[in-house]
C-alpha atoms as a PDB file:
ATOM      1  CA  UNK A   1       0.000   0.000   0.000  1.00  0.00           C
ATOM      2  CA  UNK A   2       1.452   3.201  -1.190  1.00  0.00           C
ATOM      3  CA  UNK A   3       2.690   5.213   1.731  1.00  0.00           C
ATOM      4  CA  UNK A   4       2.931   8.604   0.632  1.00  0.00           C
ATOM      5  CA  UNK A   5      -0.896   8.601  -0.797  1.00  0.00           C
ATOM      6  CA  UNK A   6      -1.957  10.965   1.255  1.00  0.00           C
ATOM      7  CA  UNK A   7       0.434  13.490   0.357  1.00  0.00           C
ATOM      8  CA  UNK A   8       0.637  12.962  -3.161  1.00  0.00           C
ATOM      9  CA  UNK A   9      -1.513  15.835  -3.635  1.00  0.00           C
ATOM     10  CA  UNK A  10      -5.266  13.251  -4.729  1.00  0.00           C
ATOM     11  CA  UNK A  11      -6.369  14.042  -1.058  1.00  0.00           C
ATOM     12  CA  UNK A  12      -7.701  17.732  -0.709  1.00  0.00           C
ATOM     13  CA  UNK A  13      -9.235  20.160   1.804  1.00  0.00           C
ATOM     14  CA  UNK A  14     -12.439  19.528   0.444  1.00  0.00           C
ATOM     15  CA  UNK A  15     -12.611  15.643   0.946  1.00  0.00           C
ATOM     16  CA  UNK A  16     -12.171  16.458   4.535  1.00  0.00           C
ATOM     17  CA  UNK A  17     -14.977  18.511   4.504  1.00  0.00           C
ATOM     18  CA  UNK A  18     -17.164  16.084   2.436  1.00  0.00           C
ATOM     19  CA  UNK A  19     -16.434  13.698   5.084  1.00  0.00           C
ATOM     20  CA  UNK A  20     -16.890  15.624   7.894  1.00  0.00           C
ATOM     21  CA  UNK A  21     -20.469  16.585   6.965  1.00  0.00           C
ATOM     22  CA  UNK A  22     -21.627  12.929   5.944  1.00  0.00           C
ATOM     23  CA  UNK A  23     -20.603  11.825   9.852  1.00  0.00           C
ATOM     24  CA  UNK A  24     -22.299  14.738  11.545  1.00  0.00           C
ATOM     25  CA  UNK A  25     -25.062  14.501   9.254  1.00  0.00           C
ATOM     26  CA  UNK A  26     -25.483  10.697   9.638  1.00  0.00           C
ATOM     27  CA  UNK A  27     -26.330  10.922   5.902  1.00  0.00           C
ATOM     28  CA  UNK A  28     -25.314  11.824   2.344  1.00  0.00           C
ATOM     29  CA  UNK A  29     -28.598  13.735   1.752  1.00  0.00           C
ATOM     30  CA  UNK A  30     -27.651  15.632   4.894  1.00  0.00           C
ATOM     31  CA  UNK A  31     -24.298  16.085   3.750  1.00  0.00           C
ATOM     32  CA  UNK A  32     -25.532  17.444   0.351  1.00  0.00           C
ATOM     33  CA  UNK A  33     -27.750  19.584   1.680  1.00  0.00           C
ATOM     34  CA  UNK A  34     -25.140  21.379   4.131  1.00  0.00           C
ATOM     35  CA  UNK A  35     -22.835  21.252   1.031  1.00  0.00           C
ATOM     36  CA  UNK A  36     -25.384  23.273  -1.400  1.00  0.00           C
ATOM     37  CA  UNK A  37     -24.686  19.781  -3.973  1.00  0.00           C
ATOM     38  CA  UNK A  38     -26.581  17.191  -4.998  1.00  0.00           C
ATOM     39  CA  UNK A  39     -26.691  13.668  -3.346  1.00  0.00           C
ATOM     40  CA  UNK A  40     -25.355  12.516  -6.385  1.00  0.00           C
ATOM     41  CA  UNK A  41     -22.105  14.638  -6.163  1.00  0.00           C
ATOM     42  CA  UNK A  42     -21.724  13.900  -2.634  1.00  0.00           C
ATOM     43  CA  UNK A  43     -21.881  10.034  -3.672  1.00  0.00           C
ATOM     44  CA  UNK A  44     -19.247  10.706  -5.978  1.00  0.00           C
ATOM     45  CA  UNK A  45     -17.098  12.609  -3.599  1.00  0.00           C
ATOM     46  CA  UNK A  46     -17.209   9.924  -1.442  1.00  0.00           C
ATOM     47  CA  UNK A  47     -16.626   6.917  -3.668  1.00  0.00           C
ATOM     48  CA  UNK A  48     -13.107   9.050  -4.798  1.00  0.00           C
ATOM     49  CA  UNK A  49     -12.202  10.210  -1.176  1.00  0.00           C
ATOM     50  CA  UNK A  50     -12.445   6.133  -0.446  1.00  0.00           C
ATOM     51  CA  UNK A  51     -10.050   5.079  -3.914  1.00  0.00           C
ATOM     52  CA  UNK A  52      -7.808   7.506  -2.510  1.00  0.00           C
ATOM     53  CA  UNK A  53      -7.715   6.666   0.937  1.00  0.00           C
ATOM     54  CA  UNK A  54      -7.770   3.337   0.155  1.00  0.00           C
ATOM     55  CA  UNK A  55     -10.885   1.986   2.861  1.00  0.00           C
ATOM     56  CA  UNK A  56     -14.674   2.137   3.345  1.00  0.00           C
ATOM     57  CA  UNK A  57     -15.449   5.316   5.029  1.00  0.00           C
ATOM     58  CA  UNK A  58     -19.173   4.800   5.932  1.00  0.00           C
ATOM     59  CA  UNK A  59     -21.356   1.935   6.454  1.00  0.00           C
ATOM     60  CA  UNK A  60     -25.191   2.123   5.245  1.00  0.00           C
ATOM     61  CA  UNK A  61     -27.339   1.087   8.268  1.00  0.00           C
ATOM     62  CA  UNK A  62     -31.200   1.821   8.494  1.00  0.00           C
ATOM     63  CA  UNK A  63     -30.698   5.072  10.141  1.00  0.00           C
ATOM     64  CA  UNK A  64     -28.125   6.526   7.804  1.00  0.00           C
ATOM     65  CA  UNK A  65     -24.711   5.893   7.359  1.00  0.00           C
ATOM     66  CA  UNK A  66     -21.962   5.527  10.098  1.00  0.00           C
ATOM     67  CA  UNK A  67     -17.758   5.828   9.968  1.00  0.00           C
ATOM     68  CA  UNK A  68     -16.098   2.642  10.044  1.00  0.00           C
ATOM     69  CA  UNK A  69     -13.083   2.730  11.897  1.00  0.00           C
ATOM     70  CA  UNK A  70     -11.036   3.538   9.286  1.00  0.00           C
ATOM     71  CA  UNK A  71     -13.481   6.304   8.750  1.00  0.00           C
ATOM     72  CA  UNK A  72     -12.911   7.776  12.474  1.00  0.00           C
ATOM     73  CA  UNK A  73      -9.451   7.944  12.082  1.00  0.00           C
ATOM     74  CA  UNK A  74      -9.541   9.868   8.949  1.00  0.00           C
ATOM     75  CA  UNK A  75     -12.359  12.307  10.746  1.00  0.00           C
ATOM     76  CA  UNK A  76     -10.076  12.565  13.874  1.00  0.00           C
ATOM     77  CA  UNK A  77      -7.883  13.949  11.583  1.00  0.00           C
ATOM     78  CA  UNK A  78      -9.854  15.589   9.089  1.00  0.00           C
ATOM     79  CA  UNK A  79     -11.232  18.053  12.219  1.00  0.00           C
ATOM     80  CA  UNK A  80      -8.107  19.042  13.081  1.00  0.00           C
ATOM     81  CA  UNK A  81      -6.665  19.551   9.748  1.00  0.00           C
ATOM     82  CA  UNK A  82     -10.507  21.742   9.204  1.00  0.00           C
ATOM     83  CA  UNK A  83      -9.927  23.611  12.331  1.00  0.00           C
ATOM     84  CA  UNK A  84      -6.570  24.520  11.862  1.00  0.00           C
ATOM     85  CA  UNK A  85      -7.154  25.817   8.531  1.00  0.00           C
ATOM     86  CA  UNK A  86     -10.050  27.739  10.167  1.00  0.00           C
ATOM     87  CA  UNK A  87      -7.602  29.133  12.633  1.00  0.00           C
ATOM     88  CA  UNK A  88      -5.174  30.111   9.961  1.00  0.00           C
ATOM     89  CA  UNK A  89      -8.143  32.107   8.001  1.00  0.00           C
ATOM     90  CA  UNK A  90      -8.845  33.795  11.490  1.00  0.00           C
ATOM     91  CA  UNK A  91      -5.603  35.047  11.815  1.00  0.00           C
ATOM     92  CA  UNK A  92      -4.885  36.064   8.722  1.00  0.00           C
ATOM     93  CA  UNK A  93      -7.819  37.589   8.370  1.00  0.00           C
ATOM     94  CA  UNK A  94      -7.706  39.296  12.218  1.00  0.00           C
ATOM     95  CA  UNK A  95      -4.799  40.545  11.620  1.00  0.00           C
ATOM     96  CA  UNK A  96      -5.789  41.997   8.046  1.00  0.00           C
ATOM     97  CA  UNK A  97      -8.805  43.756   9.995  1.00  0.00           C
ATOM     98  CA  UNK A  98      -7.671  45.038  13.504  1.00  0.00           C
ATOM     99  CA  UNK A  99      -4.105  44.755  13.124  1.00  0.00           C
ATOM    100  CA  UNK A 100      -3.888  42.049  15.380  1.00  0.00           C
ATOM    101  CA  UNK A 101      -4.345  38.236  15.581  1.00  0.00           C
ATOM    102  CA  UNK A 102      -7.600  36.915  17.520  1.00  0.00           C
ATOM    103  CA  UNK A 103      -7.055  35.188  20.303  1.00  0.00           C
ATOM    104  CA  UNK A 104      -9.400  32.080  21.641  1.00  0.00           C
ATOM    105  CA  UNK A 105      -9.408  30.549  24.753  1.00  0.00           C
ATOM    106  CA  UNK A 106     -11.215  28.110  26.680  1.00  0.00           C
ATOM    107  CA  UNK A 107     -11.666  28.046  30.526  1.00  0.00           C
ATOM    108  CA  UNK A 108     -14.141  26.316  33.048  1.00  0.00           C
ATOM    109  CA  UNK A 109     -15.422  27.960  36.407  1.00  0.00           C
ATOM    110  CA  UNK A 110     -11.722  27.888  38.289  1.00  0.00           C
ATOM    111  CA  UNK A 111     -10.314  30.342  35.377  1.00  0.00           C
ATOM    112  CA  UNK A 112     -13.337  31.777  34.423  1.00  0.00           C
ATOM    113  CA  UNK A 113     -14.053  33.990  37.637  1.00  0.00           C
ATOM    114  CA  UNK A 114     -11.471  36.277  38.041  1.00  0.00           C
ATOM    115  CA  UNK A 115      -8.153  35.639  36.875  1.00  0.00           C
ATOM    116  CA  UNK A 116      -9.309  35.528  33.230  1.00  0.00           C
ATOM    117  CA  UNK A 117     -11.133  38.616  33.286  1.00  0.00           C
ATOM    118  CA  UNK A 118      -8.591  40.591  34.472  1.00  0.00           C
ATOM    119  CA  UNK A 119      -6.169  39.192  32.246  1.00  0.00           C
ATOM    120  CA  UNK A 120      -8.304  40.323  29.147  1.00  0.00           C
ATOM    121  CA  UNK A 121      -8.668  43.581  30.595  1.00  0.00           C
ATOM    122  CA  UNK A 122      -5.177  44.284  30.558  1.00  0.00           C
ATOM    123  CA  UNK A 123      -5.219  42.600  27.262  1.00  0.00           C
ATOM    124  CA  UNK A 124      -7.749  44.764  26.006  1.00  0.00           C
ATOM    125  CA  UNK A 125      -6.146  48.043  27.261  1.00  0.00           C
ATOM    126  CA  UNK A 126      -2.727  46.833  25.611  1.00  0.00           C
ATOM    127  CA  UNK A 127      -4.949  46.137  22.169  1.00  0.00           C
ATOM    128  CA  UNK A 128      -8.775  48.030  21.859  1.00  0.00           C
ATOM    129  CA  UNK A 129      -8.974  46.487  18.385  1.00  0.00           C
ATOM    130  CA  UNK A 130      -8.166  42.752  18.997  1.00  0.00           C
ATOM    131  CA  UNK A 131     -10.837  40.123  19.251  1.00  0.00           C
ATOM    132  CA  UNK A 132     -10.591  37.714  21.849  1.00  0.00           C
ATOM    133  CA  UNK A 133     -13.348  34.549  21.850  1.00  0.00           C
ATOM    134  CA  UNK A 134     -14.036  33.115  25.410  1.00  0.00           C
ATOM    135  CA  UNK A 135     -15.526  29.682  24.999  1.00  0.00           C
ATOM    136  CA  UNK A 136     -16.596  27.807  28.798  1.00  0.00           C
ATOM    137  CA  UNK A 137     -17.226  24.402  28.932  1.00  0.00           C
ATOM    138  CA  UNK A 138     -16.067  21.056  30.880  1.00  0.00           C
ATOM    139  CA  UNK A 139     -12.963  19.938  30.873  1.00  0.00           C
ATOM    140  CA  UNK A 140     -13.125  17.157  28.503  1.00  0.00           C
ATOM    141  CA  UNK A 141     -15.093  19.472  26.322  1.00  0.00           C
ATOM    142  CA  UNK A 142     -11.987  21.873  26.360  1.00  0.00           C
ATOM    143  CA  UNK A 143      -9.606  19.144  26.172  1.00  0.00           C
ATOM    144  CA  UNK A 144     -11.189  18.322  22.594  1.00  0.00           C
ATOM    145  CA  UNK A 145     -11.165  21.675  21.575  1.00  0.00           C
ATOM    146  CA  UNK A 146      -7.912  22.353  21.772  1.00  0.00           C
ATOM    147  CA  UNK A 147      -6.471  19.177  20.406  1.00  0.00           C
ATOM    148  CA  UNK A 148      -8.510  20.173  17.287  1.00  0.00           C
ATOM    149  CA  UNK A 149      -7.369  23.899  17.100  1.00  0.00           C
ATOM    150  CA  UNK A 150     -10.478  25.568  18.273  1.00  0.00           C
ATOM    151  CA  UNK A 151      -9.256  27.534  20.933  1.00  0.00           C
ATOM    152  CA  UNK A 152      -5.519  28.520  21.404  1.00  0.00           C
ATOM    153  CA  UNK A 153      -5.016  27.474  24.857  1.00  0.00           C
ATOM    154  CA  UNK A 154      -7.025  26.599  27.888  1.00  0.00           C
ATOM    155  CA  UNK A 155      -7.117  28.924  31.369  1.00  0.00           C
ATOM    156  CA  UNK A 156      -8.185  26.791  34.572  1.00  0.00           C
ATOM    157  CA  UNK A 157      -7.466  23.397  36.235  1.00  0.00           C
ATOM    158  CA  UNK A 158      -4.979  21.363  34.130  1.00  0.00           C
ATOM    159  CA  UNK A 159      -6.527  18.385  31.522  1.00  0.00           C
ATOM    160  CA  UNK A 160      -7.058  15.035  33.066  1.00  0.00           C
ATOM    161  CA  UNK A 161      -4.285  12.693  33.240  1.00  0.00           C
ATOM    162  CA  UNK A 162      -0.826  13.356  31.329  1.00  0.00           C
ATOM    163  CA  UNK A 163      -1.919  13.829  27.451  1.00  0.00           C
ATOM    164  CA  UNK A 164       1.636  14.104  25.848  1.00  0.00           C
ATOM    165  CA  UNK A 165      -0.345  16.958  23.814  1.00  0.00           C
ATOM    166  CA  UNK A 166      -0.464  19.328  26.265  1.00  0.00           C
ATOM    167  CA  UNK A 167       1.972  21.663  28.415  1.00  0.00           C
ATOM    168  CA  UNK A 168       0.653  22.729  31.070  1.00  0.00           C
ATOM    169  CA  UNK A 169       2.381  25.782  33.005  1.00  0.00           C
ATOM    170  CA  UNK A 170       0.671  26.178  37.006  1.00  0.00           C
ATOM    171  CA  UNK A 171       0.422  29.368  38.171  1.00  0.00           C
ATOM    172  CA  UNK A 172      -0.948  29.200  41.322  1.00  0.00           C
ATOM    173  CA  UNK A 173      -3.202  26.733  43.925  1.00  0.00           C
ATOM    174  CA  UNK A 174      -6.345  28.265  44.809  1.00  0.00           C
ATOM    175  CA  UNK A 175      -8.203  26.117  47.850  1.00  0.00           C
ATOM    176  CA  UNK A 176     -11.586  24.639  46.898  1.00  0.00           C
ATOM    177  CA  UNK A 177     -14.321  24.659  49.833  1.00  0.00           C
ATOM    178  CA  UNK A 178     -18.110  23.852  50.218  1.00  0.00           C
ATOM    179  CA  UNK A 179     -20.672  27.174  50.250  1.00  0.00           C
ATOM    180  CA  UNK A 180     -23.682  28.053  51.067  1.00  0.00           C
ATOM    181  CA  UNK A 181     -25.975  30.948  51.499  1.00  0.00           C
ATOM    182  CA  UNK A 182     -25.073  32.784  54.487  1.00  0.00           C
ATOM    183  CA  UNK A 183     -28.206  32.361  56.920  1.00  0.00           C
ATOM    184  CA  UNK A 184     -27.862  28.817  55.671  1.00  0.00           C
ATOM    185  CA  UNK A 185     -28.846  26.393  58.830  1.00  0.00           C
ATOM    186  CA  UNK A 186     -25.638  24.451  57.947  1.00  0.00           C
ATOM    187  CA  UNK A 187     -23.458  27.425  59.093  1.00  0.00           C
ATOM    188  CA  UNK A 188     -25.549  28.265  61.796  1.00  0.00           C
ATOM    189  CA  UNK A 189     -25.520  24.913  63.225  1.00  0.00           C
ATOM    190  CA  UNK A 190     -21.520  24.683  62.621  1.00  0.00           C
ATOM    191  CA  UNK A 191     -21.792  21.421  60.804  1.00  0.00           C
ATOM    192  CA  UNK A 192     -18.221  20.272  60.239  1.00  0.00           C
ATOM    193  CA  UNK A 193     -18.872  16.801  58.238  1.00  0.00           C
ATOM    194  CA  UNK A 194     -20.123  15.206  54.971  1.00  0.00           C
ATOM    195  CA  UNK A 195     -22.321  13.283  57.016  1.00  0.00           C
ATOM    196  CA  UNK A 196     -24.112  16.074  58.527  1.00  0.00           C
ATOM    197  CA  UNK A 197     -24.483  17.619  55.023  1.00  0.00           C
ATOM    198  CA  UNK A 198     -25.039  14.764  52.688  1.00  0.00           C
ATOM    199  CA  UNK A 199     -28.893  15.133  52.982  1.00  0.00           C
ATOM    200  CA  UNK A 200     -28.888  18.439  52.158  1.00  0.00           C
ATOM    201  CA  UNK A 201     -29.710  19.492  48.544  1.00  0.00           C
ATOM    202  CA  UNK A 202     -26.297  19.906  46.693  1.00  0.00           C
ATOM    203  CA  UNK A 203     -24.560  21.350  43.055  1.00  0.00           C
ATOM    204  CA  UNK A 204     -21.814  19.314  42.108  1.00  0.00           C
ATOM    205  CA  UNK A 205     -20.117  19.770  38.735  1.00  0.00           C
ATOM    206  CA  UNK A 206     -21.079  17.422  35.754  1.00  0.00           C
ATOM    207  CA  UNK A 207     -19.124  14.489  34.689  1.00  0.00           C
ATOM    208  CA  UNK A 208     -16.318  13.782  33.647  1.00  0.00           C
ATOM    209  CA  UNK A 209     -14.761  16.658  35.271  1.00  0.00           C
ATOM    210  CA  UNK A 210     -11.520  16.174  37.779  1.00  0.00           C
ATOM    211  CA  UNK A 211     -13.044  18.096  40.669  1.00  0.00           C
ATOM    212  CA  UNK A 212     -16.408  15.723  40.150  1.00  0.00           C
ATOM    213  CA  UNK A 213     -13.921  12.789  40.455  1.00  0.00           C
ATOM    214  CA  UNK A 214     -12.577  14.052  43.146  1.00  0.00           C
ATOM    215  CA  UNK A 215     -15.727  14.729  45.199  1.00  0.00           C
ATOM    216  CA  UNK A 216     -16.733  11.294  44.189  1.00  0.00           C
ATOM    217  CA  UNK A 217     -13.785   9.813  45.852  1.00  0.00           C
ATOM    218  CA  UNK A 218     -14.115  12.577  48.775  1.00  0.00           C
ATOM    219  CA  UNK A 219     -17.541  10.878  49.785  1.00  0.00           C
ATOM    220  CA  UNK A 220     -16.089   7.158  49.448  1.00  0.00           C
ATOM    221  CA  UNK A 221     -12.894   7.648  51.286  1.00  0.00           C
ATOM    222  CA  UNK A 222     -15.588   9.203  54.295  1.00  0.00           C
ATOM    223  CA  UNK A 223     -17.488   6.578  53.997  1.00  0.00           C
ATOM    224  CA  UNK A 224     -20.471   8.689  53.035  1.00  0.00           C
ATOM    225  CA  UNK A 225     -23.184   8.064  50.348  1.00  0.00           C
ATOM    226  CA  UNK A 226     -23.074  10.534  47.675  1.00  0.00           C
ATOM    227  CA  UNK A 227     -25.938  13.291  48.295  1.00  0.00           C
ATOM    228  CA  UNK A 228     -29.410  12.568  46.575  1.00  0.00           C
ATOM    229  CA  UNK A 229     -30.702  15.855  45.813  1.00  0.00           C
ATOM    230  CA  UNK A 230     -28.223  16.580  43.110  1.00  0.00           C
ATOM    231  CA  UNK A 231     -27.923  19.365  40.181  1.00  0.00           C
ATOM    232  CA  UNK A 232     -24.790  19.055  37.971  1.00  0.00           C
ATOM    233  CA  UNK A 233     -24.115  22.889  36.930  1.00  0.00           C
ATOM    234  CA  UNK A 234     -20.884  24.705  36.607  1.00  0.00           C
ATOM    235  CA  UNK A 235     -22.145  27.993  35.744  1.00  0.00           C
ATOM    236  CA  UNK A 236     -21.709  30.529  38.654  1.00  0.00           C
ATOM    237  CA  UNK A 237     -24.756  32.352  37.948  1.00  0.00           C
ATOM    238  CA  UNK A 238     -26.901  29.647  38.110  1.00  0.00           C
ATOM    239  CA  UNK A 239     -25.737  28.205  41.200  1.00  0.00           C
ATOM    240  CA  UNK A 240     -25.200  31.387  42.965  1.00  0.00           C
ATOM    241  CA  UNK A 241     -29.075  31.947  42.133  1.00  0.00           C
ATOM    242  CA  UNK A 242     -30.306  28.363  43.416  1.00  0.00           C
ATOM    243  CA  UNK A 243     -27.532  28.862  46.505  1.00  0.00           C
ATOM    244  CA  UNK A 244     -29.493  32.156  47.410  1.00  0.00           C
ATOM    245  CA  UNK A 245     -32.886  30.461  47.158  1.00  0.00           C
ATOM    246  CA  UNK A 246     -32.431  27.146  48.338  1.00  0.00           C
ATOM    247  CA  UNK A 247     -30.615  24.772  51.493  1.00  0.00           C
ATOM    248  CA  UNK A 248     -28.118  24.022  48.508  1.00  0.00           C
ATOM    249  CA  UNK A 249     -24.291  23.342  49.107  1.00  0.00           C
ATOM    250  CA  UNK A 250     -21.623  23.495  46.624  1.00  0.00           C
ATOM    251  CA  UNK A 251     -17.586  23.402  46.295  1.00  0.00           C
ATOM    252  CA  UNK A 252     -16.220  26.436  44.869  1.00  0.00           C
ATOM    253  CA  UNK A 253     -12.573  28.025  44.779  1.00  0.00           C
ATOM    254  CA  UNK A 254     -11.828  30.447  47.593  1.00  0.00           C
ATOM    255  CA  UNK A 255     -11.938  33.851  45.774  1.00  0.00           C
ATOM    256  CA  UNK A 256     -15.535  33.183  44.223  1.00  0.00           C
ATOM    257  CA  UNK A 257     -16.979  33.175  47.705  1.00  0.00           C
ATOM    258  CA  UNK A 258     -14.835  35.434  48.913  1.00  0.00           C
ATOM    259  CA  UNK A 259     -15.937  38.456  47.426  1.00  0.00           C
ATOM    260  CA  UNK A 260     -19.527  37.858  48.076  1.00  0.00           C
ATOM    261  CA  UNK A 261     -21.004  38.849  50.935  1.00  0.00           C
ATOM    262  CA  UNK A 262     -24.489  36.448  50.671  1.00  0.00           C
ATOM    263  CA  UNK A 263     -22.337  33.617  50.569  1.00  0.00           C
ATOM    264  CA  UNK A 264     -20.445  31.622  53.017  1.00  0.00           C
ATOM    265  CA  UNK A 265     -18.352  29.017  53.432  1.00  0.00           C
ATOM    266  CA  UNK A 266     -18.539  25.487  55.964  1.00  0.00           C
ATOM    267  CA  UNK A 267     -15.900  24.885  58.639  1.00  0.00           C
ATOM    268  CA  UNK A 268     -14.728  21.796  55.962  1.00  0.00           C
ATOM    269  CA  UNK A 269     -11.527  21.418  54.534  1.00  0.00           C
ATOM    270  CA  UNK A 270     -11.297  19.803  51.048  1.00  0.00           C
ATOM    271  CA  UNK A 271      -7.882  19.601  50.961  1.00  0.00           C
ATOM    272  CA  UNK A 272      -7.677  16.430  48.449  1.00  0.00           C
ATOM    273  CA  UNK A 273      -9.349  18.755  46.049  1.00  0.00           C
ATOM    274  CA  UNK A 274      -7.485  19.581  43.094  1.00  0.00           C
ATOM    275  CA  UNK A 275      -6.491  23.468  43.070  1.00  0.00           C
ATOM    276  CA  UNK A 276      -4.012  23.996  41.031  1.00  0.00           C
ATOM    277  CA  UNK A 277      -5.081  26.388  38.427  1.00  0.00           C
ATOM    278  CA  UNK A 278      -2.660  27.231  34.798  1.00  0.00           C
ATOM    279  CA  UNK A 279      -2.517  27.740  31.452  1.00  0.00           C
ATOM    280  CA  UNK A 280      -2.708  24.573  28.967  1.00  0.00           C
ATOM    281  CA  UNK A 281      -1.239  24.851  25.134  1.00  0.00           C
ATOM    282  CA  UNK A 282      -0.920  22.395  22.688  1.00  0.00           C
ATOM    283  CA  UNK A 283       2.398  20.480  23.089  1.00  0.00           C
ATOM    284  CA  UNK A 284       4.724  21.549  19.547  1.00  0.00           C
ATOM    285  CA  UNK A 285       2.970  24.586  18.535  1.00  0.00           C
ATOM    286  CA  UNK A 286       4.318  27.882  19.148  1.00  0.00           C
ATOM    287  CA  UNK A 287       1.016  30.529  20.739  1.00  0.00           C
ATOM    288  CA  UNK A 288       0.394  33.161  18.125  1.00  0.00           C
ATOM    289  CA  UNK A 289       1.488  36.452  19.447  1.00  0.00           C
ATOM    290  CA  UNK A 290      -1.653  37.903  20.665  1.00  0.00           C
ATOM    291  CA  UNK A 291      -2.055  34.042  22.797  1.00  0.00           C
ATOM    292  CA  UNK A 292       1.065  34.928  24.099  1.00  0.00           C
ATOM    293  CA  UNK A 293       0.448  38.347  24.966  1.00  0.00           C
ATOM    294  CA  UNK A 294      -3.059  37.252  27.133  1.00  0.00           C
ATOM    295  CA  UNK A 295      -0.581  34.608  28.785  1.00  0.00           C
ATOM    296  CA  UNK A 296       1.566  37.184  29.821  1.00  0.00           C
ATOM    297  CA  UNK A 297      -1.119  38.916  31.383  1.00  0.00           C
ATOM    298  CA  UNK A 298      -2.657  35.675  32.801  1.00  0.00           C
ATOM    299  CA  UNK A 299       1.264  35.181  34.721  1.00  0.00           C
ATOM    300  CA  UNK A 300       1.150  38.858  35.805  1.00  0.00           C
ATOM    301  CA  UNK A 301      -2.111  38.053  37.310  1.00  0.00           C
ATOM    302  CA  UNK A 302      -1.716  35.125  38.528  1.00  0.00           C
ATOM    303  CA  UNK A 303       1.125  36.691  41.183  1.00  0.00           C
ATOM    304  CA  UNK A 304      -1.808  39.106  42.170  1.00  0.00           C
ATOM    305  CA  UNK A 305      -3.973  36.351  43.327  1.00  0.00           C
ATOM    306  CA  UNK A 306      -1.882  34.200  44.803  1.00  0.00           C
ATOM    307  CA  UNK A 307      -0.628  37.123  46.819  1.00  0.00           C
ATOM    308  CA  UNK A 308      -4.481  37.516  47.534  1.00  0.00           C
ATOM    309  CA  UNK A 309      -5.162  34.156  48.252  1.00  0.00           C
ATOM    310  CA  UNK A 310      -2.415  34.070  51.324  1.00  0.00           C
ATOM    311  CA  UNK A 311      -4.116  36.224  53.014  1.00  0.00           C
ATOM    312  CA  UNK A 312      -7.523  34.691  53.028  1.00  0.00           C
ATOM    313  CA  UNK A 313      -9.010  31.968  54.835  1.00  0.00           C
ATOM    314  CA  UNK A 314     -12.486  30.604  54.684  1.00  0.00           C
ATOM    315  CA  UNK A 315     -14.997  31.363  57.073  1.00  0.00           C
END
């Protein structure tokens, strides 16, 4: 089997695409349709994409068609290929219109609170005209996205496990600990265990997310059923909203609670919680220079609130 067929010029930007829309249509009259062709031409397209790669792409099935596995390795690929194309339009194109390259980055609750934010404001003041993209999402979810190009690097708790295709730079530890509403009976009482609090209503974060697996194991190693009354949410306005109105507990880092004065936190250490919070790039690409303009900003920061954080406590 030829080697080099890939790169013998036969195999073309738009293949990927063609391929890409049959799998996230689940069909070629789908795919067509998203394409502005016929099914006919996306047939075709598909019966050369497969002489050239060599494999069957896509099985027929009576809901469609599906990737084989040959057909998910090529559209592991062909996304990233896409989306750093994408990226390299955005640039170009960013830097054609503002003078600057746009930056993207992804971040989940521990980045997205206040050491982002300030980072982009002293971004912003640096560079009025650049266009920076926040995405927010779960870790895995962000793990994805920058594997494929989608977002230039990732501000919050570090991916899960060691992927050899990320760096990860720390910047500082912020402690994670359970809140409440301030008049909450929990406080008043002084409860000081998961026991005491499992049967109260609680927001954990979604899975698969490190701090959920964490909490998970929190609960086991105390020998403590996980709570009952359960919503999975990791957006801060939404749980600060059901906090306020409800008997609801949740972990948070220190400095969210900290600054609010209807909030509290319970005399309970979490201290097996992960905390370290960083930057994550993609290991072997260089940051564009706006990305690495923010991340100087996010460093800067970062000695600001970890200066902060040693002098607070909870309570």
């Amino acid at each position: 089997m030829d080697q080099q067929r890939f790169l013998d010029g036969r195999l073309k930007i738009r293949h990927l695409v063609l391929v890409i829309a049959i799998a996230e249509n689940g069909s070629l009259l789908g795919a067509a349709k998203d394409l502005h062709v016929t099914q006919p031409a996306v047939s075709r397209a598909l019966r050369e994409t497969e002489s050239i790669v060599g494999v069957e792409l896509f099985v027929r099935g009576p809901r469609g068609v599906r990737p084989t596995a040959f057909g998910e390795i090529l559209l592991d690929h062909a996304r990233a290929v896409v989306s750093t194309m994408a990226s390299a339009q955005d640039r170009i194109d960013g830097l054609l219109r503002d003078g600057a390259e746009p930056v993207r980055v992804g971040t989940n609750l521990a980045g997205a609170y206040v050491l982002l934010p300030s980072a982009l404001v002293r971004l912003k003041a640096e560079l009025p005209t650049l266009t920076a993209t926040v995405v927010e999402g779960l870790g895995a979810d962000l793990d994805v996205r920058l594997a494929h190009g989608e977002v230039d690097l990732l501000v919050g708790r570090p991916p899960a496990g060691t992927a050899s295709r990320f760096h990860h730079a720390p910047l500082y530890e912020e402690p994670v600990g359970l809140v409440a509403r301030r008049d909450h009976p929990a406080i008043a009482s002084g409860l000081c265990s998961l026991a005491q609090l499992q049967e109260f209503p609680w927001i954990l974060p979604g899975r698969p997310t490190a701090l959920r697996d964490e909490l998970d194991e929190l609960f086991a190693r105390h020998e403590v059923p996980l709570p009952r009354n359960v919503i999975e949410c990791s957006t801060i306005l939404t749980m600060r909203s059901i906090l306020l109105h409800t008997d609801a507990i949740t972990p948070l880092p220190l400095l969210i609670g900290a600054d609010d004065d209807a909030l509290g936190y319970l005399p309970i250490r979490l201290e097996t919680v992960p905390r370290a919070i960083g930057i994550t790039t993609l290991a072997g690409r260089t940051p564009s220079k706006s990305a690495q303009l923010l991340i100087g900003h996010l460093v800067a920061e970062a000695q600001r609130i970890s200066a902060e954080i040693a002098r607070l406590d909870f309570g």
